[in-house]
PDB file of N, CA and C in Angstrom:
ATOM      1  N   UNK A   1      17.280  -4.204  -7.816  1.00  0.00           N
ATOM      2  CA  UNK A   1      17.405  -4.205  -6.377  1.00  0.00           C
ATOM      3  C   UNK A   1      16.128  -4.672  -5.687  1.00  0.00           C
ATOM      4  N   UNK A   2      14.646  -4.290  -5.978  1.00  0.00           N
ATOM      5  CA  UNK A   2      13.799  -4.632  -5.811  1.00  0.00           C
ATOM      6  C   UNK A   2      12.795  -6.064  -6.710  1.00  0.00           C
ATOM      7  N   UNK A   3      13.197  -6.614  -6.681  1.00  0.00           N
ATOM      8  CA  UNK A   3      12.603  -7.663  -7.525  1.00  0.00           C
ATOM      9  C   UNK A   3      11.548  -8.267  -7.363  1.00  0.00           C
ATOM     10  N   UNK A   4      11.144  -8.006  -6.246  1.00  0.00           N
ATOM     11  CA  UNK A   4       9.727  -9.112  -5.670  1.00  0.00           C
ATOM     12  C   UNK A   4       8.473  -7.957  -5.439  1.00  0.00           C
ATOM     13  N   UNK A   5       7.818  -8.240  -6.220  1.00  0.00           N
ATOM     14  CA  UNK A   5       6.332  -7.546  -6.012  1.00  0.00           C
ATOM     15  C   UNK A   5       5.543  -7.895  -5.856  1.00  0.00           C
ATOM     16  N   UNK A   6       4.413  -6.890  -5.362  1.00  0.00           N
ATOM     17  CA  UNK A   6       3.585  -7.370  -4.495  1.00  0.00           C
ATOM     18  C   UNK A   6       2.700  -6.310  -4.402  1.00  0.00           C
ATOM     19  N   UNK A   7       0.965  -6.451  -5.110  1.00  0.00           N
ATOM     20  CA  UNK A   7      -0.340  -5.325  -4.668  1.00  0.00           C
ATOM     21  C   UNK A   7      -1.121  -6.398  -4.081  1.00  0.00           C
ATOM     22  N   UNK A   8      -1.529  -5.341  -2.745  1.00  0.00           N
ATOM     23  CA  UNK A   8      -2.287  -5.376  -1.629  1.00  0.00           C
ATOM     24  C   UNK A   8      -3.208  -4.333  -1.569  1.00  0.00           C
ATOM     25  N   UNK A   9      -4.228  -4.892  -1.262  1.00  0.00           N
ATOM     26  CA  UNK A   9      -6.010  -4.213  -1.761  1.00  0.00           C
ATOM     27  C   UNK A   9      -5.909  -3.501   0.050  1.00  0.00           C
ATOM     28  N   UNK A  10      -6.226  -1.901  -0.316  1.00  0.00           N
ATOM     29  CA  UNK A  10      -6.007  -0.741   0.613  1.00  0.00           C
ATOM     30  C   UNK A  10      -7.063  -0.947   1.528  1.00  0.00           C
ATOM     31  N   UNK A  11      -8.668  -1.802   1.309  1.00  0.00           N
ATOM     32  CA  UNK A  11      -8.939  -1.918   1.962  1.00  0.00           C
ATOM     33  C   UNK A  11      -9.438  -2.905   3.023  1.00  0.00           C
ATOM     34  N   UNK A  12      -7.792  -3.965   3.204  1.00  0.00           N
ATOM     35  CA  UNK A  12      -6.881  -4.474   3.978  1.00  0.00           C
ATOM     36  C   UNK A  12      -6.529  -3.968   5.217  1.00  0.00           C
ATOM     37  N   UNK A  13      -5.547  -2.485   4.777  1.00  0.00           N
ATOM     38  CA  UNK A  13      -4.752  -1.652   6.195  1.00  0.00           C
ATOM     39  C   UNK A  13      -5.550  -0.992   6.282  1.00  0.00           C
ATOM     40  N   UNK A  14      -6.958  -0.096   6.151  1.00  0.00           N
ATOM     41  CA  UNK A  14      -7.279   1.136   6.562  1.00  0.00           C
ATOM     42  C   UNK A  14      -8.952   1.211   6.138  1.00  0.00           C
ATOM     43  N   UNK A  15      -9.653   1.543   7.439  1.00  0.00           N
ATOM     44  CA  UNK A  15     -11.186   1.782   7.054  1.00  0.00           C
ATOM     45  C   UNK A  15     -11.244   2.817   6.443  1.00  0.00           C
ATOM     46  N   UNK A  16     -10.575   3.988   6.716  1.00  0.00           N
ATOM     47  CA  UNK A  16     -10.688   5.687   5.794  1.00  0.00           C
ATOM     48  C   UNK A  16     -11.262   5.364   4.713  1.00  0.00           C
ATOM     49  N   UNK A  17     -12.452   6.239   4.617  1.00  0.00           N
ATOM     50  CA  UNK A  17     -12.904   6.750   3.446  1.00  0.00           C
ATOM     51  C   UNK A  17     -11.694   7.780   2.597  1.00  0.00           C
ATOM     52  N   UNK A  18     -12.243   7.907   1.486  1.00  0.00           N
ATOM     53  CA  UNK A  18     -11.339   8.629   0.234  1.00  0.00           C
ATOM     54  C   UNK A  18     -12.089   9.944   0.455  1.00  0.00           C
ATOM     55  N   UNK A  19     -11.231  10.850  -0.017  1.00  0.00           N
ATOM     56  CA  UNK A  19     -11.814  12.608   0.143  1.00  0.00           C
ATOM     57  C   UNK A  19     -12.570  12.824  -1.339  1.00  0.00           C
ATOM     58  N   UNK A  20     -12.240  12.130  -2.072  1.00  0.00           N
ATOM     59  CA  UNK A  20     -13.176  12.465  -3.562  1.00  0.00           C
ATOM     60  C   UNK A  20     -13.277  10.728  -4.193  1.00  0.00           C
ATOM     61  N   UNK A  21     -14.183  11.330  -5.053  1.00  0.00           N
ATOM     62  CA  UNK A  21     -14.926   9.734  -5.415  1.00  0.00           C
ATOM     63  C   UNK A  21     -13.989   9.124  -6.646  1.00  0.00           C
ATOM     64  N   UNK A  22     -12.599   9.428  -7.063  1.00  0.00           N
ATOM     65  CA  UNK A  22     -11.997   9.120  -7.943  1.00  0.00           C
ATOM     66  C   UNK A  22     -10.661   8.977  -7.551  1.00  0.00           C
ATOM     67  N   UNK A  23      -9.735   8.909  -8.329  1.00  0.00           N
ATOM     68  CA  UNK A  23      -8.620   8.665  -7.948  1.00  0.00           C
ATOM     69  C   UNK A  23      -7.819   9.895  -8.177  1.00  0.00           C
ATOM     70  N   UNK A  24      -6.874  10.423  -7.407  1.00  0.00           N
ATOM     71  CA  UNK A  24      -5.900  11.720  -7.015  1.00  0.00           C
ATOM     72  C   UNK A  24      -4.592  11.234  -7.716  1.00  0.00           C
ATOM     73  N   UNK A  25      -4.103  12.338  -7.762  1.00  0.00           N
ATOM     74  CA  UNK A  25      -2.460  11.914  -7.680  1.00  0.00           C
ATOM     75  C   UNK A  25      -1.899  13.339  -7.211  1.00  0.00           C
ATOM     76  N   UNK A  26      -0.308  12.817  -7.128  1.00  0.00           N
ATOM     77  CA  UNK A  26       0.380  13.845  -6.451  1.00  0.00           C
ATOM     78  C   UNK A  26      -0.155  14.134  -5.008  1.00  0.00           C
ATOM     79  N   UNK A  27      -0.300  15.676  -5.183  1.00  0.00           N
ATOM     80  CA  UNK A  27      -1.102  16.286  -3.494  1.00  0.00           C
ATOM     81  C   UNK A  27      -2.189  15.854  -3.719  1.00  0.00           C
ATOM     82  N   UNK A  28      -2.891  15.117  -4.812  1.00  0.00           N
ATOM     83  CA  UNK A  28      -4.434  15.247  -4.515  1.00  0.00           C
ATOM     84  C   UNK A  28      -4.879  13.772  -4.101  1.00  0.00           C
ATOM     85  N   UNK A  29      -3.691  13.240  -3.582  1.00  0.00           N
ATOM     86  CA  UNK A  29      -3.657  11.253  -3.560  1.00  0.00           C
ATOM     87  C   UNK A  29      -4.641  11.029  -2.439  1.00  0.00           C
ATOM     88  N   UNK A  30      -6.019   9.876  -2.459  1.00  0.00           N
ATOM     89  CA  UNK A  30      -7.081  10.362  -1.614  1.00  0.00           C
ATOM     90  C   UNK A  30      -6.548   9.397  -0.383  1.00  0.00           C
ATOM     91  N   UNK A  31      -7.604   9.641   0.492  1.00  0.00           N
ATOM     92  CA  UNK A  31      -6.907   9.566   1.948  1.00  0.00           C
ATOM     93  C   UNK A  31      -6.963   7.639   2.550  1.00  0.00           C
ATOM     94  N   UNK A  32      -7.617   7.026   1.297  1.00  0.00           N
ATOM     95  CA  UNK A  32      -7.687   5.757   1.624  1.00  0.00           C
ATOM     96  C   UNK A  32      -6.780   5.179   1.151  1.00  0.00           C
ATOM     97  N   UNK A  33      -6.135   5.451   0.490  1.00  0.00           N
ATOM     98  CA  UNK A  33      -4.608   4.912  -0.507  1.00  0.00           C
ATOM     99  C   UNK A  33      -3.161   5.253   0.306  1.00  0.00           C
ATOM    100  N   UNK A  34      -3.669   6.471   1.282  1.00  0.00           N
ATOM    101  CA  UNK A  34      -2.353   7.060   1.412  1.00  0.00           C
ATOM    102  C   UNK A  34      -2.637   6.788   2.992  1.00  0.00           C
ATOM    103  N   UNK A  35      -3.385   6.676   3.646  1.00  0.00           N
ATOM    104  CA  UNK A  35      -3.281   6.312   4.789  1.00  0.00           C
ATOM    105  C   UNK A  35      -2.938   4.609   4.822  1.00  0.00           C
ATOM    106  N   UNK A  36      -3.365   3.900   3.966  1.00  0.00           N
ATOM    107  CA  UNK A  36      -2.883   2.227   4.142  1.00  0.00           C
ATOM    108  C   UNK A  36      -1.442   2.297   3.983  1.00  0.00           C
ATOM    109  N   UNK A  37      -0.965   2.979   2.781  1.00  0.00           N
ATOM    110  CA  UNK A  37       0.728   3.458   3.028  1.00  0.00           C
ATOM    111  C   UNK A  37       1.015   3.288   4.359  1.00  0.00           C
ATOM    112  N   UNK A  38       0.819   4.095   5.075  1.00  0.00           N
ATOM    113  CA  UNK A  38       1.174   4.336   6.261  1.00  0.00           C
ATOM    114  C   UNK A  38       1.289   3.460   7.146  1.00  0.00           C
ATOM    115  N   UNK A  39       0.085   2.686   7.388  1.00  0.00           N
ATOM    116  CA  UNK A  39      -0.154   1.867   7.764  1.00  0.00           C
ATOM    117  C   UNK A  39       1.111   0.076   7.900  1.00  0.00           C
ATOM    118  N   UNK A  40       1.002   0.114   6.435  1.00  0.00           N
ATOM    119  CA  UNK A  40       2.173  -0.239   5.837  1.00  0.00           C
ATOM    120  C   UNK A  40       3.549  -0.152   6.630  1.00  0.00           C
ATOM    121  N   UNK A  41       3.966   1.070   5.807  1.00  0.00           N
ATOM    122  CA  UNK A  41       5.082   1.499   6.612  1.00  0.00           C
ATOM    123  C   UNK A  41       5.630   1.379   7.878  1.00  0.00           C
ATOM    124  N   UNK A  42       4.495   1.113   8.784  1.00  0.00           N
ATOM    125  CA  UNK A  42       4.497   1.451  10.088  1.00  0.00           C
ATOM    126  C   UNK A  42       4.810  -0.138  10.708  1.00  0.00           C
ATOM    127  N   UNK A  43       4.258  -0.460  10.042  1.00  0.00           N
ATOM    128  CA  UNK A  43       4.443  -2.232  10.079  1.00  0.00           C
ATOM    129  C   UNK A  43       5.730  -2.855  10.121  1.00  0.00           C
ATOM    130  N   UNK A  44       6.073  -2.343   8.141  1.00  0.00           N
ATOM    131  CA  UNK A  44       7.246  -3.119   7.986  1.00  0.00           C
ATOM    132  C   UNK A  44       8.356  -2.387   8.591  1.00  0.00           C
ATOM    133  N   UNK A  45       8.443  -1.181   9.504  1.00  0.00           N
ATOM    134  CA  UNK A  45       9.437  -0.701  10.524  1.00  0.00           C
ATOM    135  C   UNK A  45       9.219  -1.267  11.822  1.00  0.00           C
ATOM    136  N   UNK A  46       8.355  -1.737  12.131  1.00  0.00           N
ATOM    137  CA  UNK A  46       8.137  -2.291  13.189  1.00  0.00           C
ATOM    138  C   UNK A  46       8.775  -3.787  13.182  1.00  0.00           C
ATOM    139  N   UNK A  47       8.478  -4.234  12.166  1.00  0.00           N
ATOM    140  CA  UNK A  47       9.397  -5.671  12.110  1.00  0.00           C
ATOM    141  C   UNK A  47      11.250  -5.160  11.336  1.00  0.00           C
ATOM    142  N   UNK A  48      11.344  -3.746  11.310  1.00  0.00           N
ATOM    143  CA  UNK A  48      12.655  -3.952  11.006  1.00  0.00           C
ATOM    144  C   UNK A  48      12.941  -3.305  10.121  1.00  0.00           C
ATOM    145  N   UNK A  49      11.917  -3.617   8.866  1.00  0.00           N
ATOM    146  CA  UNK A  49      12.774  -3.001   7.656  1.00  0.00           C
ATOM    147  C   UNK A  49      12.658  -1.980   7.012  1.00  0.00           C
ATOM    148  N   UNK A  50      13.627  -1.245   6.422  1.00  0.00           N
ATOM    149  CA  UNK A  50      14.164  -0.132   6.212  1.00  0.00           C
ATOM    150  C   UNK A  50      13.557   0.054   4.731  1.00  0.00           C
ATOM    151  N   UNK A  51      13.176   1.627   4.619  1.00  0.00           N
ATOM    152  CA  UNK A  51      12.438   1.603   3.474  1.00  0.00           C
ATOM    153  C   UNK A  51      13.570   2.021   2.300  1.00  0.00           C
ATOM    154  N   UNK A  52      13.937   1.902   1.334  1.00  0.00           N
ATOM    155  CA  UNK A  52      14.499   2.339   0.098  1.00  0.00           C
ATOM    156  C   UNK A  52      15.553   1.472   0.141  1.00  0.00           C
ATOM    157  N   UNK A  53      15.624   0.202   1.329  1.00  0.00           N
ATOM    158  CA  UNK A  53      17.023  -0.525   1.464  1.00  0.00           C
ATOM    159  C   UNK A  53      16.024  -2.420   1.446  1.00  0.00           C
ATOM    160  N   UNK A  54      15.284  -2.152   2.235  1.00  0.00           N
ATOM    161  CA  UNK A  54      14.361  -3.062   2.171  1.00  0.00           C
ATOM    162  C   UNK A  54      13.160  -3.535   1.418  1.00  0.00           C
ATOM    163  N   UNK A  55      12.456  -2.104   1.208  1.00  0.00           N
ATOM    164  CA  UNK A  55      11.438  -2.117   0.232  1.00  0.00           C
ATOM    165  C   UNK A  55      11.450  -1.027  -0.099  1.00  0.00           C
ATOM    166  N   UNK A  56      10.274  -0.824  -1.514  1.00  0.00           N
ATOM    167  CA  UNK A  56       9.515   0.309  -2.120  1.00  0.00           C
ATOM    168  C   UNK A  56       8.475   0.003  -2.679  1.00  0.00           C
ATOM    169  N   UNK A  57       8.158   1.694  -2.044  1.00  0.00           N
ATOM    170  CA  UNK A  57       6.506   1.737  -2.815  1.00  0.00           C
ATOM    171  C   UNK A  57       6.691   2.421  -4.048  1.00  0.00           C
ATOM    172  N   UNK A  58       6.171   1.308  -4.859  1.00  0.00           N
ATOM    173  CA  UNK A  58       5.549   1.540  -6.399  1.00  0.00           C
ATOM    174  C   UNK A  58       4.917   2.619  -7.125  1.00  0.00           C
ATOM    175  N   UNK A  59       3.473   2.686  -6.852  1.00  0.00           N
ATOM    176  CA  UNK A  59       2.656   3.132  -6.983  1.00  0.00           C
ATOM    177  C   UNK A  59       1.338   2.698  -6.342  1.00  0.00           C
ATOM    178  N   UNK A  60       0.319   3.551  -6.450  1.00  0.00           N
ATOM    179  CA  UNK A  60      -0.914   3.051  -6.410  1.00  0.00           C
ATOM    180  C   UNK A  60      -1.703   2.731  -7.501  1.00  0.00           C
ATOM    181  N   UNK A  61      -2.711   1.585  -7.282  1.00  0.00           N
ATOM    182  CA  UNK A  61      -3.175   1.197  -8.141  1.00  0.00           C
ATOM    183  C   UNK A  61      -4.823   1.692  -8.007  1.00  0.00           C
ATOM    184  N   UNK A  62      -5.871   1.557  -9.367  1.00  0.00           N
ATOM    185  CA  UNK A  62      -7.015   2.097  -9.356  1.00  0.00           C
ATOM    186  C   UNK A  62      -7.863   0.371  -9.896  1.00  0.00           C
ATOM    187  N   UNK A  63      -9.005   0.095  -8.432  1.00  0.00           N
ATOM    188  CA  UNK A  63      -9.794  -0.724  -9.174  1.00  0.00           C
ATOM    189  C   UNK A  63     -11.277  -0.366  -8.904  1.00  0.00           C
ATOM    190  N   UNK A  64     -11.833  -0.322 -10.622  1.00  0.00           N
ATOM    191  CA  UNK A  64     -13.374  -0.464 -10.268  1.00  0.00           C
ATOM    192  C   UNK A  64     -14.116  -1.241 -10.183  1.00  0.00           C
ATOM    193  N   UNK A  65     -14.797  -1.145  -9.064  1.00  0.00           N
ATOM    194  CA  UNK A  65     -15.755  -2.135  -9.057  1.00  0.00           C
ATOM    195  C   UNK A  65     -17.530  -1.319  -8.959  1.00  0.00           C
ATOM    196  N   UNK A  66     -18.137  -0.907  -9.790  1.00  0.00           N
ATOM    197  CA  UNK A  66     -19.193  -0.442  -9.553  1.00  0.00           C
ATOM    198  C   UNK A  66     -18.934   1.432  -9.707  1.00  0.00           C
ATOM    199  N   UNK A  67     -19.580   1.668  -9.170  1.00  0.00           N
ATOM    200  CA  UNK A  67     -19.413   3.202  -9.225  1.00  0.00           C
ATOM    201  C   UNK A  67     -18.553   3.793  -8.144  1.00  0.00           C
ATOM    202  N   UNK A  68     -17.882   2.583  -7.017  1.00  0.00           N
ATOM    203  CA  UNK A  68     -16.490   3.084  -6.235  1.00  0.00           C
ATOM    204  C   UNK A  68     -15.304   2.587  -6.339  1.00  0.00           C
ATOM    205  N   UNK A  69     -14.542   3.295  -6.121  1.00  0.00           N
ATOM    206  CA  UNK A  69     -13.284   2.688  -6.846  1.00  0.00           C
ATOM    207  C   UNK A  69     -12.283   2.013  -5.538  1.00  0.00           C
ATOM    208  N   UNK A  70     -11.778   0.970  -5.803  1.00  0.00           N
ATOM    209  CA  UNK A  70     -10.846   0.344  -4.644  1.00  0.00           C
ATOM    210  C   UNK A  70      -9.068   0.528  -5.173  1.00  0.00           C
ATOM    211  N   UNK A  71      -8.313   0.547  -4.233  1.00  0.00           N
ATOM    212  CA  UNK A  71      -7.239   0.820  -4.462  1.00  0.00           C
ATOM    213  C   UNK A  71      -5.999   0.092  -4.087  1.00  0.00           C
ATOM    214  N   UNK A  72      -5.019  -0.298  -4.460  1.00  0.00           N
ATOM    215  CA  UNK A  72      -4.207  -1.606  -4.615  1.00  0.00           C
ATOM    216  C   UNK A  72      -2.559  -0.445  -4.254  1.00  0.00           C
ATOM    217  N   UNK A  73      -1.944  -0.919  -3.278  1.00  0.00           N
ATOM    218  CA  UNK A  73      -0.584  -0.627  -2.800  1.00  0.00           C
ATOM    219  C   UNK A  73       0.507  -1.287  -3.720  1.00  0.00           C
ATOM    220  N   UNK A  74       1.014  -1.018  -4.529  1.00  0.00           N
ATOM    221  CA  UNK A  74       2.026  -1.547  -4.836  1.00  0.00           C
ATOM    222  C   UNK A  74       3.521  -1.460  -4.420  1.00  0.00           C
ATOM    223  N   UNK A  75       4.004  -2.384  -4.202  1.00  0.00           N
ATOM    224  CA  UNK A  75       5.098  -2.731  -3.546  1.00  0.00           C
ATOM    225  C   UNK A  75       6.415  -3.441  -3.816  1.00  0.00           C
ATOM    226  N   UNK A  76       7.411  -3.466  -3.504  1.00  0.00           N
ATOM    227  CA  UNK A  76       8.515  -3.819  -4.337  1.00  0.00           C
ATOM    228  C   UNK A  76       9.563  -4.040  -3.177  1.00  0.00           C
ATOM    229  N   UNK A  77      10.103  -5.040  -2.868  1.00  0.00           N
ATOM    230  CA  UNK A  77      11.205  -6.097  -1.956  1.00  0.00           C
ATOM    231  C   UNK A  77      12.495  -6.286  -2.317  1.00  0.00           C
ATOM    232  N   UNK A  78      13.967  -6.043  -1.527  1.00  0.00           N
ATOM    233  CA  UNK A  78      14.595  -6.742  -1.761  1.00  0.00           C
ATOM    234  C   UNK A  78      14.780  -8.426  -1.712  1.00  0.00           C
ATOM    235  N   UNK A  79      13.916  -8.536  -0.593  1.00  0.00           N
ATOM    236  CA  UNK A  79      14.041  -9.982  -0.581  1.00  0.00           C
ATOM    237  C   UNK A  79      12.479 -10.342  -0.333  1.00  0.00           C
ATOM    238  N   UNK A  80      12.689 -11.809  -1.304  1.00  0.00           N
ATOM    239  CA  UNK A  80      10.922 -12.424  -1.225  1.00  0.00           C
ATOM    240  C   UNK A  80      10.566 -12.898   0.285  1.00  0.00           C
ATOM    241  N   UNK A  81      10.760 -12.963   1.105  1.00  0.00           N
ATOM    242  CA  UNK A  81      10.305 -13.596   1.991  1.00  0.00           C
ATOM    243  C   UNK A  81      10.288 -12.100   3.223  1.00  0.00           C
ATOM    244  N   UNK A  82       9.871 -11.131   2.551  1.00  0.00           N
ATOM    245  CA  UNK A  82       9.679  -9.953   3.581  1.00  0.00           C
ATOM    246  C   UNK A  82       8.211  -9.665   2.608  1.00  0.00           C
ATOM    247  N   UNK A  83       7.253 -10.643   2.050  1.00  0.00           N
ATOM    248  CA  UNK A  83       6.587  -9.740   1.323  1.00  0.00           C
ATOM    249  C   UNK A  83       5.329 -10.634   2.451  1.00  0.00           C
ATOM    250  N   UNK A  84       6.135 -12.239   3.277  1.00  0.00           N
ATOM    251  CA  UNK A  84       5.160 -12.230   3.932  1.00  0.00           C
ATOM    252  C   UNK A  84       4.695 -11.452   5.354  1.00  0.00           C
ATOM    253  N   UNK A  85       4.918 -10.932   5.731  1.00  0.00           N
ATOM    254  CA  UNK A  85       4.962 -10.054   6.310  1.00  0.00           C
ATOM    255  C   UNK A  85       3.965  -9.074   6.660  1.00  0.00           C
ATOM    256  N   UNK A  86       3.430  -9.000   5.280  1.00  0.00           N
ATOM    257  CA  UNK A  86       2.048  -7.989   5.347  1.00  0.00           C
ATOM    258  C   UNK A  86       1.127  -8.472   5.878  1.00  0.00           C
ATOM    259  N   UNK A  87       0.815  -9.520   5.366  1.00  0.00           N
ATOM    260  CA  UNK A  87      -0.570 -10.402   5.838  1.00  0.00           C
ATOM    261  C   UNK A  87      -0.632 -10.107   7.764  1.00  0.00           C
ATOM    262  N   UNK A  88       0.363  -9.943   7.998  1.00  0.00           N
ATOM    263  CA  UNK A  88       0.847  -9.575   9.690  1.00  0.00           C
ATOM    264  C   UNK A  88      -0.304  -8.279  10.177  1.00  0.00           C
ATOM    265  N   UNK A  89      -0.481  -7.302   9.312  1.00  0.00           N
ATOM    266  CA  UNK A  89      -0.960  -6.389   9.273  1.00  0.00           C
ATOM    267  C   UNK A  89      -2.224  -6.126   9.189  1.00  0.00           C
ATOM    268  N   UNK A  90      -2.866  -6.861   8.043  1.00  0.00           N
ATOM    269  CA  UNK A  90      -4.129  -6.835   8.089  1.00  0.00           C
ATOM    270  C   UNK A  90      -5.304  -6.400   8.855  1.00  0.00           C
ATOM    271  N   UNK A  91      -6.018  -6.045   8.550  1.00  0.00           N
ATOM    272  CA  UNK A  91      -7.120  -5.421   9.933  1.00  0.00           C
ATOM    273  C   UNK A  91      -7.971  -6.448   9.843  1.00  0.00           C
TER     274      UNK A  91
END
């Protein structure tokens, strides 16, 4: 149903700092990963589309670069041409 994917580097949608210097999961998911979600979200409802019909979120992703870690949205489309869309968003 989702076929088209797509990670987008978190700090893209959102200046937030992270609440701990590593990566969370579950309740402990830090606040720079989970606020670009949002961010996200807020977007692709704003142009329309519906989440679990239109898209889904994946997971998050973990990248290091140095001793801080950056974090990657993963994402998943019914249709390819809603993935341009994000770039809309960008800060």
């Amino acid at each position: 149903m989702f076929d088209y994917r797509v990670s987008v580097d978190s700090s893209n949608w959102t200046g937030r700092e992270n609440n701990l210097p590593q990566e969370g999961g579950a309740l402990n998911a830090g606040y720079t990963p989970v606020d670009a979600l949002c961010n996200i979200s807020n977007k692709l409802g704003n142009h329309g589309l519906v989440y679990n019909i239109d898209w889904w979120w994946e997971s998050f992703g973990t990248i290091w670069t140095g001793q801080t870690p950056g974090y990657n949205i993963n994402l998943c489309f019914a249709k390819e041409e809603h993935k341009l869309l994000l770039p809309l968003g960008e800060k």
